[in-house]
Protein backbone atom coordinates (compact mmCIF):
# COMPACT_ATOMS: atom_id res chain seq x y z
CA UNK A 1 -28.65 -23.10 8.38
CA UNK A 2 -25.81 -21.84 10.60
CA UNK A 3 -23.33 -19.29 10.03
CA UNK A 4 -19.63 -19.85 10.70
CA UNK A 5 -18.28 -17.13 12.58
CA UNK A 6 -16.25 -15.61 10.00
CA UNK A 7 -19.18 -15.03 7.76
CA UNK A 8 -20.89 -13.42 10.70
CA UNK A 9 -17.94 -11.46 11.04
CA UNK A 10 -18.27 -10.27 7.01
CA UNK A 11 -22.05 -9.24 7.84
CA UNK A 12 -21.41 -7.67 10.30
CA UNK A 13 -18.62 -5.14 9.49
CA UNK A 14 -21.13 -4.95 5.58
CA UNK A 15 -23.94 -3.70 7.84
CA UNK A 16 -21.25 -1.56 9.82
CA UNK A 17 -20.15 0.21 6.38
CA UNK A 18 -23.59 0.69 5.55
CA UNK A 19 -24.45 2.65 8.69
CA UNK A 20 -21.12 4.38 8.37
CA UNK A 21 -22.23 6.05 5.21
CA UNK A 22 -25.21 7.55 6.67
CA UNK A 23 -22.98 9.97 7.83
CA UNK A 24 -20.20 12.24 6.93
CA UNK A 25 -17.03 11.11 7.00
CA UNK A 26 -15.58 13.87 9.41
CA UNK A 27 -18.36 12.62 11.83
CA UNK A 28 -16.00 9.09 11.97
CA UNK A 29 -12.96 10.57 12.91
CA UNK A 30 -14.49 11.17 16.18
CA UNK A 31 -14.74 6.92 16.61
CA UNK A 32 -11.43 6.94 15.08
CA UNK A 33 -10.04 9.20 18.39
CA UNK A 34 -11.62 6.97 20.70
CA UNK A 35 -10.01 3.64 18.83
CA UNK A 36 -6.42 5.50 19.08
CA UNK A 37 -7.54 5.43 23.19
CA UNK A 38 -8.25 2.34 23.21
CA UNK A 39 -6.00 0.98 20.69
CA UNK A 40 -2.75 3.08 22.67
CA UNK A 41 -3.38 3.36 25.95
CA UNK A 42 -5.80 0.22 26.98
CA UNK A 43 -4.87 -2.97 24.34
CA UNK A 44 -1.42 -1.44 23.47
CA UNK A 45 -1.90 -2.67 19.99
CA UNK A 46 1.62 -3.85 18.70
CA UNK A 47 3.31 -0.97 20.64
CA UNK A 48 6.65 -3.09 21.49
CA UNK A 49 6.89 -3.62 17.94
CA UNK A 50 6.24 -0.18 16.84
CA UNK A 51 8.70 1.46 20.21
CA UNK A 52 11.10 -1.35 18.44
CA UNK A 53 10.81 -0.47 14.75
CA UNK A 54 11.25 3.38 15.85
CA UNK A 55 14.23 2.92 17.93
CA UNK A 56 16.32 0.93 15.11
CA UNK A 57 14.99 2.91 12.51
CA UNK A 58 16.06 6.43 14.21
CA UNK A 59 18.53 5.85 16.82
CA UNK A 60 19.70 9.64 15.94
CA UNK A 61 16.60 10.37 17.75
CA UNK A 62 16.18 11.63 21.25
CA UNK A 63 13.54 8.51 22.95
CA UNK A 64 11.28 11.74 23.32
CA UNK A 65 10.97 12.33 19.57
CA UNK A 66 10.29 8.92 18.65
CA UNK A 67 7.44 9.15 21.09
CA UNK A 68 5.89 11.54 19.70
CA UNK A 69 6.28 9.82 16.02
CA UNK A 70 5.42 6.51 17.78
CA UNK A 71 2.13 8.59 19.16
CA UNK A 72 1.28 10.30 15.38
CA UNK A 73 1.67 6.84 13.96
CA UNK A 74 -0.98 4.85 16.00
CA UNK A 75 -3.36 8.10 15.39
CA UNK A 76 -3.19 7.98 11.57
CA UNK A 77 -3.00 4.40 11.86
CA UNK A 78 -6.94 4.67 13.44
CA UNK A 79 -8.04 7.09 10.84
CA UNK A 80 -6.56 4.63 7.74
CA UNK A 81 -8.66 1.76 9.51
CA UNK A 82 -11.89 3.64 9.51
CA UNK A 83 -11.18 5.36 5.58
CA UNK A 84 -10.70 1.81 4.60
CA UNK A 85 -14.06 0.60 6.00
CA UNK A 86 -16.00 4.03 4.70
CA UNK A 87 -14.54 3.05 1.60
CA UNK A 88 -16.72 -0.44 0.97
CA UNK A 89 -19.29 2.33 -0.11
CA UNK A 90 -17.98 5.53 -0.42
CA UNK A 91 -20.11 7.70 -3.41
CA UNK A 92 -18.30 7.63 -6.73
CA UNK A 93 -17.67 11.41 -6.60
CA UNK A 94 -16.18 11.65 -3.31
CA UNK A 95 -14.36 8.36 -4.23
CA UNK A 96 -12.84 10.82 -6.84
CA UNK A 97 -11.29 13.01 -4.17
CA UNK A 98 -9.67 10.90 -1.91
CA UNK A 99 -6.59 10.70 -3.74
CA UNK A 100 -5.91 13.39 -6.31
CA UNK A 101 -3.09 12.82 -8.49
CA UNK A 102 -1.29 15.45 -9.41
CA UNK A 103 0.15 13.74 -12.99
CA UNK A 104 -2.21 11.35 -13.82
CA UNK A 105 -1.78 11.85 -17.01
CA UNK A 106 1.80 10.60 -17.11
CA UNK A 107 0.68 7.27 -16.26
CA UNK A 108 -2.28 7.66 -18.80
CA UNK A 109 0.36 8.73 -21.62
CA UNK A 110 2.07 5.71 -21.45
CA UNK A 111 -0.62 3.31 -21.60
CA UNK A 112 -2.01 5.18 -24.57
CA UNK A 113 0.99 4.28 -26.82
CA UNK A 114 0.37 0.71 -25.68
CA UNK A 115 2.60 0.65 -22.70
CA UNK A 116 2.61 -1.68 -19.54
CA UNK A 117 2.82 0.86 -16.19
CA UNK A 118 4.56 -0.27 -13.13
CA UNK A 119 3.61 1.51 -9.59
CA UNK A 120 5.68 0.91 -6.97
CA UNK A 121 4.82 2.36 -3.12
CA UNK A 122 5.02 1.37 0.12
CA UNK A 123 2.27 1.00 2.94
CA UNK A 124 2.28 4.28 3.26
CA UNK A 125 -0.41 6.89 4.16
CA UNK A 126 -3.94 4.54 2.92
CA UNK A 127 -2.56 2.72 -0.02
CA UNK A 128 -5.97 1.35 -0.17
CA UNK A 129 -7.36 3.91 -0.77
CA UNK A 130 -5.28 4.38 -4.02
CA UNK A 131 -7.93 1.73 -6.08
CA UNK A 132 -9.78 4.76 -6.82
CA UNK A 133 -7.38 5.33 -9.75
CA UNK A 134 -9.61 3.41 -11.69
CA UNK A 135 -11.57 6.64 -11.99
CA UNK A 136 -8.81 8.22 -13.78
CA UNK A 137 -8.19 5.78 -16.54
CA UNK A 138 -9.99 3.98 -18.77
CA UNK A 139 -6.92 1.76 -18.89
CA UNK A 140 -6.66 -1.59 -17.28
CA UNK A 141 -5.79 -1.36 -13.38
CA UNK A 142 -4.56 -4.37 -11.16
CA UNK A 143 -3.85 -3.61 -7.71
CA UNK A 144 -1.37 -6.46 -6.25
CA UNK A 145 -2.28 -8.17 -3.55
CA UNK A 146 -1.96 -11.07 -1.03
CA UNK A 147 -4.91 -13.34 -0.89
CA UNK A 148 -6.26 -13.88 2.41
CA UNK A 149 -6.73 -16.98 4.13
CA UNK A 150 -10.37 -16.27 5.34
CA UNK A 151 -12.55 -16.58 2.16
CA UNK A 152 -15.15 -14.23 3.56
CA UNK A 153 -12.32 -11.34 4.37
CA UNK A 154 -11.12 -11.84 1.23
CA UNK A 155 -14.30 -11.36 -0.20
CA UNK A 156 -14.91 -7.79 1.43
CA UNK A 157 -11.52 -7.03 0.33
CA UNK A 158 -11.70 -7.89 -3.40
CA UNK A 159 -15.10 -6.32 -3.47
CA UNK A 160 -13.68 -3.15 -1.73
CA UNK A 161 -10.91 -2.69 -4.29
CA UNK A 162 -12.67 -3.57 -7.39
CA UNK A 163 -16.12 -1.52 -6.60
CA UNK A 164 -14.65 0.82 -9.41
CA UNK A 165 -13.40 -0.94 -11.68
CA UNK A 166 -10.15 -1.94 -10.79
CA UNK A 167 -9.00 -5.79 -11.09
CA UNK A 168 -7.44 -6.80 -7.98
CA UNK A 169 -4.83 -9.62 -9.19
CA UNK A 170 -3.47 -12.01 -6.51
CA UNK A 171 0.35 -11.75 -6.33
CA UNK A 172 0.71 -15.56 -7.62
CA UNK A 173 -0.95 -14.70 -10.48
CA UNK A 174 0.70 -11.37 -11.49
CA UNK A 175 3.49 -12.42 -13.55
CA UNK A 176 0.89 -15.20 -15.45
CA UNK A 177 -1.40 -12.02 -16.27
CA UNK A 178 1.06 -9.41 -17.25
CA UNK A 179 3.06 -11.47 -19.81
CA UNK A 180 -0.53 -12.24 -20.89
CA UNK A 181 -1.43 -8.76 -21.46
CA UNK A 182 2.07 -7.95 -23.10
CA UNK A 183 1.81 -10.41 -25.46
CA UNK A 184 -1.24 -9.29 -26.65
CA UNK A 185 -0.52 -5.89 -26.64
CA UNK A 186 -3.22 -4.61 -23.78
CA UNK A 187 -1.54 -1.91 -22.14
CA UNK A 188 -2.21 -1.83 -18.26
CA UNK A 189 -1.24 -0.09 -14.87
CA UNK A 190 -0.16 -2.63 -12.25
CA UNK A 191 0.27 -1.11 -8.33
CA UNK A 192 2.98 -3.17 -6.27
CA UNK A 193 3.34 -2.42 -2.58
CA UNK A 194 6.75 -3.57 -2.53
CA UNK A 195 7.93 -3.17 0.97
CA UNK A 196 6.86 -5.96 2.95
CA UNK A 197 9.21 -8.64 4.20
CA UNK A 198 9.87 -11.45 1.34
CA UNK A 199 9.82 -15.14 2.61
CA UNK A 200 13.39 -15.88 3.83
CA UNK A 201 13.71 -18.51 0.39
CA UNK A 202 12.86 -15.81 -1.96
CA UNK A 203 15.80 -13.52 -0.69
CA UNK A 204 18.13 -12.18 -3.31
CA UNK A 205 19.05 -9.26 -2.47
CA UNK A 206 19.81 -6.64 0.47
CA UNK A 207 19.85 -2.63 0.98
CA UNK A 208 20.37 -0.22 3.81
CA UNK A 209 17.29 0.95 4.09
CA UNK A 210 16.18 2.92 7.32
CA UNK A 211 19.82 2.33 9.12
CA UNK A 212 18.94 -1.85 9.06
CA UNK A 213 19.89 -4.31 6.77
CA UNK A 214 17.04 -4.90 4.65
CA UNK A 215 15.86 -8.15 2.63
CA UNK A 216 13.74 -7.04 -0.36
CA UNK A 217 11.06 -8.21 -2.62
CA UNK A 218 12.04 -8.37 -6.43
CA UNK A 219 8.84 -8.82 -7.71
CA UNK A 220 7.97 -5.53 -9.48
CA UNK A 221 11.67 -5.07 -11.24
CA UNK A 222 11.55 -8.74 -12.47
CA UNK A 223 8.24 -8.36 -14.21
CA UNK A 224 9.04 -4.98 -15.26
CA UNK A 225 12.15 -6.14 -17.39
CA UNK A 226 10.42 -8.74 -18.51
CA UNK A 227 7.69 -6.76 -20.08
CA UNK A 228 9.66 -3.81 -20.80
CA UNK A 229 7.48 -1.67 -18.54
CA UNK A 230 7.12 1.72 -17.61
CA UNK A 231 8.27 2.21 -13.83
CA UNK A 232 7.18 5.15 -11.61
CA UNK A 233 7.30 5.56 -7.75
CA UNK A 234 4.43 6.62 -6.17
CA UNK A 235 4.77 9.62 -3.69
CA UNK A 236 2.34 9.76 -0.93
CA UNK A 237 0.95 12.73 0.46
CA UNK A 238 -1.86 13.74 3.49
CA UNK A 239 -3.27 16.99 3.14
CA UNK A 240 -5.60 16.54 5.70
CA UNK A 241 -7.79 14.15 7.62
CA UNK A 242 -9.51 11.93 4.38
CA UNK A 243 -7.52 13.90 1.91
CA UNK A 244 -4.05 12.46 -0.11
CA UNK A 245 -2.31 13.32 -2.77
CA UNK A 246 -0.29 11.12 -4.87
CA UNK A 247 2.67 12.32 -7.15
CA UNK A 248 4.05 9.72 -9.89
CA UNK A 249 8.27 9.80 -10.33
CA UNK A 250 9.46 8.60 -13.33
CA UNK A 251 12.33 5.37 -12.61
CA UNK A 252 12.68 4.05 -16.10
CA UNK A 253 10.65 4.41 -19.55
CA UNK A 254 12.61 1.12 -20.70
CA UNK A 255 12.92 -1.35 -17.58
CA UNK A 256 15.03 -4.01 -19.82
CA UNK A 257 17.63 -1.44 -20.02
CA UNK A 258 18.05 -0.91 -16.04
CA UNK A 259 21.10 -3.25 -14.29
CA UNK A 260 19.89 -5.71 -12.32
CA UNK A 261 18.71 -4.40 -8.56
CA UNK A 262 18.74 -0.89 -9.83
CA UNK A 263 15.00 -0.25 -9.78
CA UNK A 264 14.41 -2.04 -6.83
CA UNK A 265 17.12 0.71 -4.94
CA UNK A 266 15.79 3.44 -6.39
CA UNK A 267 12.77 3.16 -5.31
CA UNK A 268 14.03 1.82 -1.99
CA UNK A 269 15.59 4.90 -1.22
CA UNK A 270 12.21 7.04 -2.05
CA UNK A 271 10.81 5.58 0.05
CA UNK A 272 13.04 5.97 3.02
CA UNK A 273 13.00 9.83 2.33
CA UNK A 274 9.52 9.48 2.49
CA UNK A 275 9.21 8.19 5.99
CA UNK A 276 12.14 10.46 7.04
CA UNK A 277 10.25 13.61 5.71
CA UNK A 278 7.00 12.31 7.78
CA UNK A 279 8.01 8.94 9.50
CA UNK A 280 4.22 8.92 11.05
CA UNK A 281 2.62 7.73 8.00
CA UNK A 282 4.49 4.37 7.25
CA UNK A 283 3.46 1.16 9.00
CA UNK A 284 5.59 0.60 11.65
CA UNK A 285 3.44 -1.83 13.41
CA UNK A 286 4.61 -4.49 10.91
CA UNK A 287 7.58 -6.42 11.54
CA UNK A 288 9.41 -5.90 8.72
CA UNK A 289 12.78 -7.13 9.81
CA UNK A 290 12.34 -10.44 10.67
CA UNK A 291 15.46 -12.25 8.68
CA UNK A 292 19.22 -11.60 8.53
CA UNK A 293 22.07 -12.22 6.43
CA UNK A 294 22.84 -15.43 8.59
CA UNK A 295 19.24 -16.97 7.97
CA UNK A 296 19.82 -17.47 4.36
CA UNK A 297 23.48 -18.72 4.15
């Protein structure tokens, strides 16, 4: 029996994971320098579209400054590639302190009285590795996400986020699920990475975000009105190299009660002070602004 080459490819980077945990994390960083070499200076990995993001983003800066962000960026970008992959199996207890967060038990309050929790944060710092939440609840956790088209990616993926309990739900299903659970009174924590770019049919609605006008995914506010959810922002911190912190703001304790959009700008605007306090740690290698006002009319 052959192997197609994408299940090759998912053997080989589950033997790779397995080898990376016979050592020490720190011991990784040093491949992560080398991949920020290669990954700069030789393949130039999405560089016009990161020098592009950068310059729209923060034409107040000098084209030296955004260098040196543009530089920071494809660094930490290495070291969230190879956290993800020592993540596949990463020891519970130092699963535990990868992400400490500093209120957990605001989330945990609300989902004792029976309360649906909406996260919302942006591709910021590792946002994968914020599935090891599941470690401090004993509530219900769905990390949101996109399936992906190769089965055997998807696969690693799934198994990745769910290795600790979590139950990754695929964005199609989300609302399906969540009505679900709030009709049947199962309280839950949902996270939505809600800054990606929505497909150009979907568009509703527009902010100034980062000095460009922004299209924006409605997603979280819509099913947190309809289930009268909890909504919190997630702040993002790194301490260090394979240390974050994340911080929970309260938006709304009663999201049927916010005005349309509201939620959505709020936690819009969080965002955007986050990258301005540390722009380094967003994904700027995406391209986020690919639609404009004149695409939808």
């Amino acid at each position: 029996m052959t192997l197609s080459i994408s299940k090759l490819g998912y053997y080989l980077l589950r033997a790779t994971t397995w080898i990376m945990q016979r050592f020490p994390l720190k011991v990784h960083y040093v491949v992560s320098d080398l991949f920020f070499f290669v990954a700069y200076y030789i393949i130039r990995y999405r560089k016009s579209v990161v020098r592009e993001n950068l310059a729209n983003s923060f034409p107040q800066k000098t084209k030296q400054e955004r260098l040196e962000i543009e530089k920071r960026f494809f660094r930490h970008f290495c070291d969230s590639f190879i956290e993800t992959l020592y993540f596949d199996r990463i020891a519970l207890e130092e699963a535990r302190g990868v992400v400490h967060y500093t209120n957990a038990d605001l989330l945990n309050k609300y989902m004792d009285q029976g309360r649906q929790v909406i996260v919302i944060l942006g591709h910021y710092n590792n946002w994968e590795w914020n599935a090891n939440w599941a470690l401090y609840s004993s509530h219900k956790f769905y990390p949101i996400y996109k399936k992906l088209t190769n089965a055997n990616f998807e696969k690693f993926y799934y198994n990745l986020r769910s290795q600790f309990g979590a139950i990754p739900l695929e964005r199609a299903d989300t609302f399906r699920q969540l009505i679900e659970d709030h009709q049947n009174g199962i309280p839950s924590m949902s996270a939505f990475l809600f800054d990606q770019t929505p497909r150009i049919y979907e568009i509703q609605h527009w902010v100034n975000f980062l000095n460009q006008d922004t299209p924006v995914i409605l997603g979280a506010e819509k099913v947190a009105q309809k289930v009268n959810g909890v909504v919190v922002f997630m702040h993002s911190r790194k301490i260090k190299r394979g240390q974050y912190e994340g911080e929970c703001e309260l938006i709304t304790d009663q999201a049927k009660d916010s005005p349309k959009f509201e939620i959505t700008d709020k936690c819009m605007a969080l965002l955007e002070q986050q990258i301005n306090d540390r722009p380094e740690f967003w994904l700027w290698s995406h391209k986020r602004w690919k639609h404009t006002r004149e695409d939808v009319q």
